[in-house]
C-alpha atoms as a PDB file:
ATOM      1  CA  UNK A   1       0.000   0.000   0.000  1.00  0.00           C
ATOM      2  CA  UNK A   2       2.854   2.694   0.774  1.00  0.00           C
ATOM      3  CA  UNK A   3       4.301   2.065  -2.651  1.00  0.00           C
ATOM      4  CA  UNK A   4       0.811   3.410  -4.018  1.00  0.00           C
ATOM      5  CA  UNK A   5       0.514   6.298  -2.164  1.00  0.00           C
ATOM      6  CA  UNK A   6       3.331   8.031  -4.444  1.00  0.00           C
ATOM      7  CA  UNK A   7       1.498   6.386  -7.340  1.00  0.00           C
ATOM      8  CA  UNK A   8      -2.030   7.811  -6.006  1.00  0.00           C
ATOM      9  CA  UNK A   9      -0.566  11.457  -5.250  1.00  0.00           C
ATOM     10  CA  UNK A  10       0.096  11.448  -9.228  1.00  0.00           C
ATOM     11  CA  UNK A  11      -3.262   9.855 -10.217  1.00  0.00           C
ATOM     12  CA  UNK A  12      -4.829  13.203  -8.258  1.00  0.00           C
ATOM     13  CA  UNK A  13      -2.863  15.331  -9.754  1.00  0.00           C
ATOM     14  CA  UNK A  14      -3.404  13.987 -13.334  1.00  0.00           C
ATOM     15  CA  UNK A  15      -6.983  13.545 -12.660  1.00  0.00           C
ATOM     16  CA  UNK A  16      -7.597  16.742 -11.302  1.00  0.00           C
ATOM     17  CA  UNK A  17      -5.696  18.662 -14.094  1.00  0.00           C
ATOM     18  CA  UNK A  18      -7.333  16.814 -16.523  1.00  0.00           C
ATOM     19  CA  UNK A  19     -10.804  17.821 -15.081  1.00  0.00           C
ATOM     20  CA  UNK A  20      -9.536  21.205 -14.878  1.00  0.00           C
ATOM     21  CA  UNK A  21      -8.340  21.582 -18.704  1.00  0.00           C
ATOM     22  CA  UNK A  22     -11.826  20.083 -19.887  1.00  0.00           C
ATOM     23  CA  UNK A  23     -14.017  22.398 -17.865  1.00  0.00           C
ATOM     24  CA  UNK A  24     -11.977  25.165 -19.011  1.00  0.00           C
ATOM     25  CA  UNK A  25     -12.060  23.733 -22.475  1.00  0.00           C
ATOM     26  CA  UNK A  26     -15.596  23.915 -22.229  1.00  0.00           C
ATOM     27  CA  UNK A  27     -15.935  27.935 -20.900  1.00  0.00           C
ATOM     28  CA  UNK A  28     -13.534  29.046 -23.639  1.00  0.00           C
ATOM     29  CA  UNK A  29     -16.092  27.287 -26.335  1.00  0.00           C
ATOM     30  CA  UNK A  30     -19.119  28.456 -24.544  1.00  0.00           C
ATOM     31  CA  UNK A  31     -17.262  32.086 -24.390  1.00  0.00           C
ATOM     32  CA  UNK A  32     -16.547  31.861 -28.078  1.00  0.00           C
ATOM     33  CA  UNK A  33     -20.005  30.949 -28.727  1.00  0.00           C
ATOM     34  CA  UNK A  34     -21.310  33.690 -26.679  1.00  0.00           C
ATOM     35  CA  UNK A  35     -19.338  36.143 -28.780  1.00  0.00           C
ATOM     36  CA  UNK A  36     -20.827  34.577 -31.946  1.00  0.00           C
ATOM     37  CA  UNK A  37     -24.332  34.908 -30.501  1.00  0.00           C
ATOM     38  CA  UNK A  38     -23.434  38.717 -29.657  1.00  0.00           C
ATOM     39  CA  UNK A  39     -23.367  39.314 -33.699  1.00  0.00           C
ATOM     40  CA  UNK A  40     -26.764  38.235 -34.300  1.00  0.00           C
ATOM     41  CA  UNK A  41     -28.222  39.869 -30.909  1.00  0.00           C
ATOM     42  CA  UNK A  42     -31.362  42.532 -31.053  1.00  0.00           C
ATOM     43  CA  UNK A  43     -29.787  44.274 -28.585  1.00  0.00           C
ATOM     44  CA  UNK A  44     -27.528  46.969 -30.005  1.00  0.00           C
ATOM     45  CA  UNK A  45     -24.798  47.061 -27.372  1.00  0.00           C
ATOM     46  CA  UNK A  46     -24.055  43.811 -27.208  1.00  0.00           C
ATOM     47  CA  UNK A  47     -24.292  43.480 -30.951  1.00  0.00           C
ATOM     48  CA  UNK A  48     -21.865  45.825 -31.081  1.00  0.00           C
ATOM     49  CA  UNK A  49     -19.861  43.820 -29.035  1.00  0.00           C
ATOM     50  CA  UNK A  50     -20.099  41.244 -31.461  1.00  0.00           C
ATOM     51  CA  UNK A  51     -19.688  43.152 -34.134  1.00  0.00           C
ATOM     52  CA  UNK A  52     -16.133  45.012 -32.462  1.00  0.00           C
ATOM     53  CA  UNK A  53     -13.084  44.743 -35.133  1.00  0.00           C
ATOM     54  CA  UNK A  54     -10.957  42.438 -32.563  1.00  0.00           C
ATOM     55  CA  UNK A  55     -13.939  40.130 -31.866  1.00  0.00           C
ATOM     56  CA  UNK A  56     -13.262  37.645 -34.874  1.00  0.00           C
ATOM     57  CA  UNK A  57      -9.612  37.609 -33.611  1.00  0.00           C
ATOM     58  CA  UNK A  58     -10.782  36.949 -29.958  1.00  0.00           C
ATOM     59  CA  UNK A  59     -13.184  33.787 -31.207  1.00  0.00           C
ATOM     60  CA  UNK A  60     -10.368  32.429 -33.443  1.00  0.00           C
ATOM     61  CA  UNK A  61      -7.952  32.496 -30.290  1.00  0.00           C
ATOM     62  CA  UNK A  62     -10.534  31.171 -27.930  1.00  0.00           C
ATOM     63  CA  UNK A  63     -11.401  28.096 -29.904  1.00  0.00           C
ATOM     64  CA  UNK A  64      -7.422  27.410 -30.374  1.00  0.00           C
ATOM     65  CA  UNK A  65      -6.612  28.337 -26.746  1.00  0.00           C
ATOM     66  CA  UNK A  66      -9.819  25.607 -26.125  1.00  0.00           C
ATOM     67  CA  UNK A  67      -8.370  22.923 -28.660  1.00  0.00           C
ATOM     68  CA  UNK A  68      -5.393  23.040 -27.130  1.00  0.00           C
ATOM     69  CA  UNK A  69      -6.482  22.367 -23.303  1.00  0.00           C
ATOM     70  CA  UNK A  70      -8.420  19.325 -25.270  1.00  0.00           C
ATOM     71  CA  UNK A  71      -5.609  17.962 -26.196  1.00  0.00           C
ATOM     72  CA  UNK A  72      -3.730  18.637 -22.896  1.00  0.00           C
ATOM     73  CA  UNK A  73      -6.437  17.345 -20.903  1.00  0.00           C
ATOM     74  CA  UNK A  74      -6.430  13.887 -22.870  1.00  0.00           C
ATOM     75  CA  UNK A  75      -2.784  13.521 -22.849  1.00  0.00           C
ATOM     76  CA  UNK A  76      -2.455  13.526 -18.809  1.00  0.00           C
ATOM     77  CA  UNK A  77      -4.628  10.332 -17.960  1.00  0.00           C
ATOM     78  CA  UNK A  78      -2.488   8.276 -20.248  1.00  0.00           C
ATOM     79  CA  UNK A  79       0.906   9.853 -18.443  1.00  0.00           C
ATOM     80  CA  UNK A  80      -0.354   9.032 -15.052  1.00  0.00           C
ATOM     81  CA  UNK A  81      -1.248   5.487 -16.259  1.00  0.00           C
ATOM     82  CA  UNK A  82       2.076   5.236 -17.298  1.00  0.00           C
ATOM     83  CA  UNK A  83       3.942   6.090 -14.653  1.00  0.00           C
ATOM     84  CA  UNK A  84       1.702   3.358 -12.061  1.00  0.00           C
ATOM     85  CA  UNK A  85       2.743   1.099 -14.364  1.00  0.00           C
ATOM     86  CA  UNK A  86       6.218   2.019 -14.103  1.00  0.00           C
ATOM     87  CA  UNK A  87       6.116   1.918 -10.228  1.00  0.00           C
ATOM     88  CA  UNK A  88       4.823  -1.230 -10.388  1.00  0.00           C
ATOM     89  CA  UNK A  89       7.237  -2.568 -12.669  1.00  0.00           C
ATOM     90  CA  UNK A  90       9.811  -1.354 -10.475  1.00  0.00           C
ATOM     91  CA  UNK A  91       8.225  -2.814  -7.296  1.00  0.00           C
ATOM     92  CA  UNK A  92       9.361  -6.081  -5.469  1.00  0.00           C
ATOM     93  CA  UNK A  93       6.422  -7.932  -7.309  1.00  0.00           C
ATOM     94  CA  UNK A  94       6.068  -6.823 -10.586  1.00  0.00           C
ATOM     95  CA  UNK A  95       3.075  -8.164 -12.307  1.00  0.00           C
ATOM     96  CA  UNK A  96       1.111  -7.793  -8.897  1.00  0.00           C
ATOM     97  CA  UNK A  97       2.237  -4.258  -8.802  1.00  0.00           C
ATOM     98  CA  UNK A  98       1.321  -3.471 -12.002  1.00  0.00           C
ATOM     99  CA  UNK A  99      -2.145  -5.021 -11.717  1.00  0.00           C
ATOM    100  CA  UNK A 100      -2.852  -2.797  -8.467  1.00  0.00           C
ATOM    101  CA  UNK A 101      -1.816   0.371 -10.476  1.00  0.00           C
ATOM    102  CA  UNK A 102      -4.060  -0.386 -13.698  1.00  0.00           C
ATOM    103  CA  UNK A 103      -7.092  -1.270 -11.384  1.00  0.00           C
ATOM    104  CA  UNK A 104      -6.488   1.356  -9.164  1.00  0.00           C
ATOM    105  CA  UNK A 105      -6.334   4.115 -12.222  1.00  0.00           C
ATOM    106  CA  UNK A 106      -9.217   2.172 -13.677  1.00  0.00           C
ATOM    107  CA  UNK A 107     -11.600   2.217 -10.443  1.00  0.00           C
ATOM    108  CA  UNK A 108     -10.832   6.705 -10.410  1.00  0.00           C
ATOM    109  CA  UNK A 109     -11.457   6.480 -14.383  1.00  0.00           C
ATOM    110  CA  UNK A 110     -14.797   4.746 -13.888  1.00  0.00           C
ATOM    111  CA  UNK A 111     -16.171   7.413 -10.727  1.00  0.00           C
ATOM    112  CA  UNK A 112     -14.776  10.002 -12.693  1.00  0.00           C
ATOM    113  CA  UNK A 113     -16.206   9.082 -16.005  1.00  0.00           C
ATOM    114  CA  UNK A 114     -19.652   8.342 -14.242  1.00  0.00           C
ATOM    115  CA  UNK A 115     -19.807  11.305 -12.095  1.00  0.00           C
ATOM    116  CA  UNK A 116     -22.442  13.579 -12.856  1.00  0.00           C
ATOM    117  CA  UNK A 117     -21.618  17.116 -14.257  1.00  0.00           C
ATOM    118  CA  UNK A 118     -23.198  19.014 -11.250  1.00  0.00           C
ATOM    119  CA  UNK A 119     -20.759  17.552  -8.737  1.00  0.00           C
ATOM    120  CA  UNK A 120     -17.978  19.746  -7.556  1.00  0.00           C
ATOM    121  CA  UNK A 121     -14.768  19.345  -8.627  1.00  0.00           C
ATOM    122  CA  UNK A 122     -13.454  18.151  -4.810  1.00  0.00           C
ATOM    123  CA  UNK A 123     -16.020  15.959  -4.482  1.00  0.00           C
ATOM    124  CA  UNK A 124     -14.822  13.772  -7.763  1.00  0.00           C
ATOM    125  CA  UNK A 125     -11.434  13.786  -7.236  1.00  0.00           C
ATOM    126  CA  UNK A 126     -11.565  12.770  -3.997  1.00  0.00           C
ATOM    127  CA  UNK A 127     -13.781   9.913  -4.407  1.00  0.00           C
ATOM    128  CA  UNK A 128     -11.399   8.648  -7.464  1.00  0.00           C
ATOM    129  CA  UNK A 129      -8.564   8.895  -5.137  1.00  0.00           C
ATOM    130  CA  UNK A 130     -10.676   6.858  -2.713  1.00  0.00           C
ATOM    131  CA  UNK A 131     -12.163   4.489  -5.557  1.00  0.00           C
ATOM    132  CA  UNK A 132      -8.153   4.322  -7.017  1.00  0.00           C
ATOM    133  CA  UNK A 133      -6.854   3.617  -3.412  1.00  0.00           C
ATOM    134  CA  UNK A 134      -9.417   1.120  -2.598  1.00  0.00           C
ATOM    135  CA  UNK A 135      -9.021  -1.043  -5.483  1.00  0.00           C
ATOM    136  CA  UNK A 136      -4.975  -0.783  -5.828  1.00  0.00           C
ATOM    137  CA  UNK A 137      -5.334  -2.382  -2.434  1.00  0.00           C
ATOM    138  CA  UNK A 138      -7.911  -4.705  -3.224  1.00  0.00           C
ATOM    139  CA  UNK A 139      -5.448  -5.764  -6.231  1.00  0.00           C
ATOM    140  CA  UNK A 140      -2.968  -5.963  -4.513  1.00  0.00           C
ATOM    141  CA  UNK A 141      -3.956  -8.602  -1.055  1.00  0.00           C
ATOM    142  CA  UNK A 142      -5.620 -10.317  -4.094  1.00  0.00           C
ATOM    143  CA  UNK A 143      -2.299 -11.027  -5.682  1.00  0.00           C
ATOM    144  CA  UNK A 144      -0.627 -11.782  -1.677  1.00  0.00           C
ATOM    145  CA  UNK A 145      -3.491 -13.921  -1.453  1.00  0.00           C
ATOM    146  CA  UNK A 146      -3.266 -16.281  -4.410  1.00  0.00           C
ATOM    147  CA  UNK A 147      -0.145 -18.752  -4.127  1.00  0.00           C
ATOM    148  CA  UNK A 148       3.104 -18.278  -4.090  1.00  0.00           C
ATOM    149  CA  UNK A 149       3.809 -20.893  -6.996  1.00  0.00           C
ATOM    150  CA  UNK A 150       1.681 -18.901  -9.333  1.00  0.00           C
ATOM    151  CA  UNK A 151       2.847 -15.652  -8.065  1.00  0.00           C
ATOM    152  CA  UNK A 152       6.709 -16.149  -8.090  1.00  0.00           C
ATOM    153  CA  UNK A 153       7.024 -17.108 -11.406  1.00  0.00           C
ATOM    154  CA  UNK A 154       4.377 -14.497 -13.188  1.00  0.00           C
ATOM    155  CA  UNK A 155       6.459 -11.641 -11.135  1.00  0.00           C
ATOM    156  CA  UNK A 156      10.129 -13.460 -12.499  1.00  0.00           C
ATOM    157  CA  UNK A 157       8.935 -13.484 -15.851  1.00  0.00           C
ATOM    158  CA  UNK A 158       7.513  -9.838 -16.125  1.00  0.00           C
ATOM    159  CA  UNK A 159      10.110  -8.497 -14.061  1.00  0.00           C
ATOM    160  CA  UNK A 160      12.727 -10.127 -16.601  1.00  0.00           C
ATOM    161  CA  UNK A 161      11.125  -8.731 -19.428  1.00  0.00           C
ATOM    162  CA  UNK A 162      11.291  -5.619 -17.613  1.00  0.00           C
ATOM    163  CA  UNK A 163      14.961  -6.077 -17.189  1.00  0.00           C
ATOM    164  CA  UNK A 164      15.527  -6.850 -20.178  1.00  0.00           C
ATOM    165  CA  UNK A 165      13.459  -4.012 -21.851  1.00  0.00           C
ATOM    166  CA  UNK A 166      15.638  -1.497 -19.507  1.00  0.00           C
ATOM    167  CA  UNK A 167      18.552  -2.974 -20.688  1.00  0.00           C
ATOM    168  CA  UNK A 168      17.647  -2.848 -24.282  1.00  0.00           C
ATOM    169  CA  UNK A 169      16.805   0.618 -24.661  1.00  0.00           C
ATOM    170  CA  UNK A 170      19.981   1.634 -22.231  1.00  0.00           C
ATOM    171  CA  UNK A 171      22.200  -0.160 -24.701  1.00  0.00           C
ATOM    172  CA  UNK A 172      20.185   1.664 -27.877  1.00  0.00           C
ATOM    173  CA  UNK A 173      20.664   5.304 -26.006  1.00  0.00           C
ATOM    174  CA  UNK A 174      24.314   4.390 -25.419  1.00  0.00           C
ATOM    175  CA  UNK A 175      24.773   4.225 -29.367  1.00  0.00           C
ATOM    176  CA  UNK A 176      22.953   6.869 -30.194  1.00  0.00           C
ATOM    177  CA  UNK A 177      25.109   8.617 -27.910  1.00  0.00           C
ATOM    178  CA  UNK A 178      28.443   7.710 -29.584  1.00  0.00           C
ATOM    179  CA  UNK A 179      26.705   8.943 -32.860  1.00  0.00           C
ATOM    180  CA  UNK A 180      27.676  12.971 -31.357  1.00  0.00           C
END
């Protein structure tokens, strides 16, 4: 369980970032929209708003500015998955480690996927990080629990091919080295 807490503390983080970028994703769109709407309004001040020689500009750098949290926002789940998986690659039991990481970042991708829009912020985040904690530990005294002669050698054989992958890619960035 203590080797998850580091993991969790990134899952927040990722999770609530991620959360973050797509609600402000959203507010930039519905801003840009707005200012769209503002063209076509009957009221003449805020069709003049609209209608203002640096609104197009605004819109165009609204829906890029909103794009670009889109893609931001998607790219941080998938680095916070990565790096559980690398903790539990680098744990005592691999493949058990690695199990407790994916279903723990699979349990806070389920609440947060699920949660209504109308719940805070807080609220979701810490319920994922409950949901996350809950079944990373659940994974994990599932995996103690099973026997030793299944365990042993699933953890040798990924953590081998872990090895092995390290090694591989420490011997390719020592040639590519040599190349400057």
């Amino acid at each position: 369980m203590q080797n998850n807490v580091g993991t969790l503390g990134v899952a927040i983080a990722t999770e609530s970032g991620s959360t973050y970028l797509e609600r402000r994703q959203f507010r930039l769109k519905g801003e840009a929209e707005d200012l769209r709407k503002a063209r076509r309004s009957g009221n003449p001040a805020r069709r003049a708003l609209g209608n203002a020689p640096e609104t197009a500009g605004r819109i165009r750098d609204l829906l890029e500015e909103s794009k670009w949290l889109g893609r931001g926002g998607r790219a941080l789940g998938p680095v916070g998955i990565a790096y559980d998986a690398y903790r539990g690659l680098e744990s005592d039991k691999p493949a058990g480690g690695v199990l407790a990481a994916e279903a723990g970042a699979g349990a806070a991708a389920l609440l947060v996927a699920t949660a209504p829009v109308s719940v805070p912020t807080v609220v979701v985040v810490g319920g994922a990080v409950v949901a996350g904690a809950g079944a990373a530990w659940a994974a994990t005294e599932g995996w103690d629990a099973l026997p030793d002669g299944f365990t042993d050698p699933v953890d040798d054989f990924v953590g081998g091919a872990w090895d092995g992958t390290k090694d591989l890619a420490g011997d390719g960035w020592t040639e590519v080295k040599s190349w400057f």
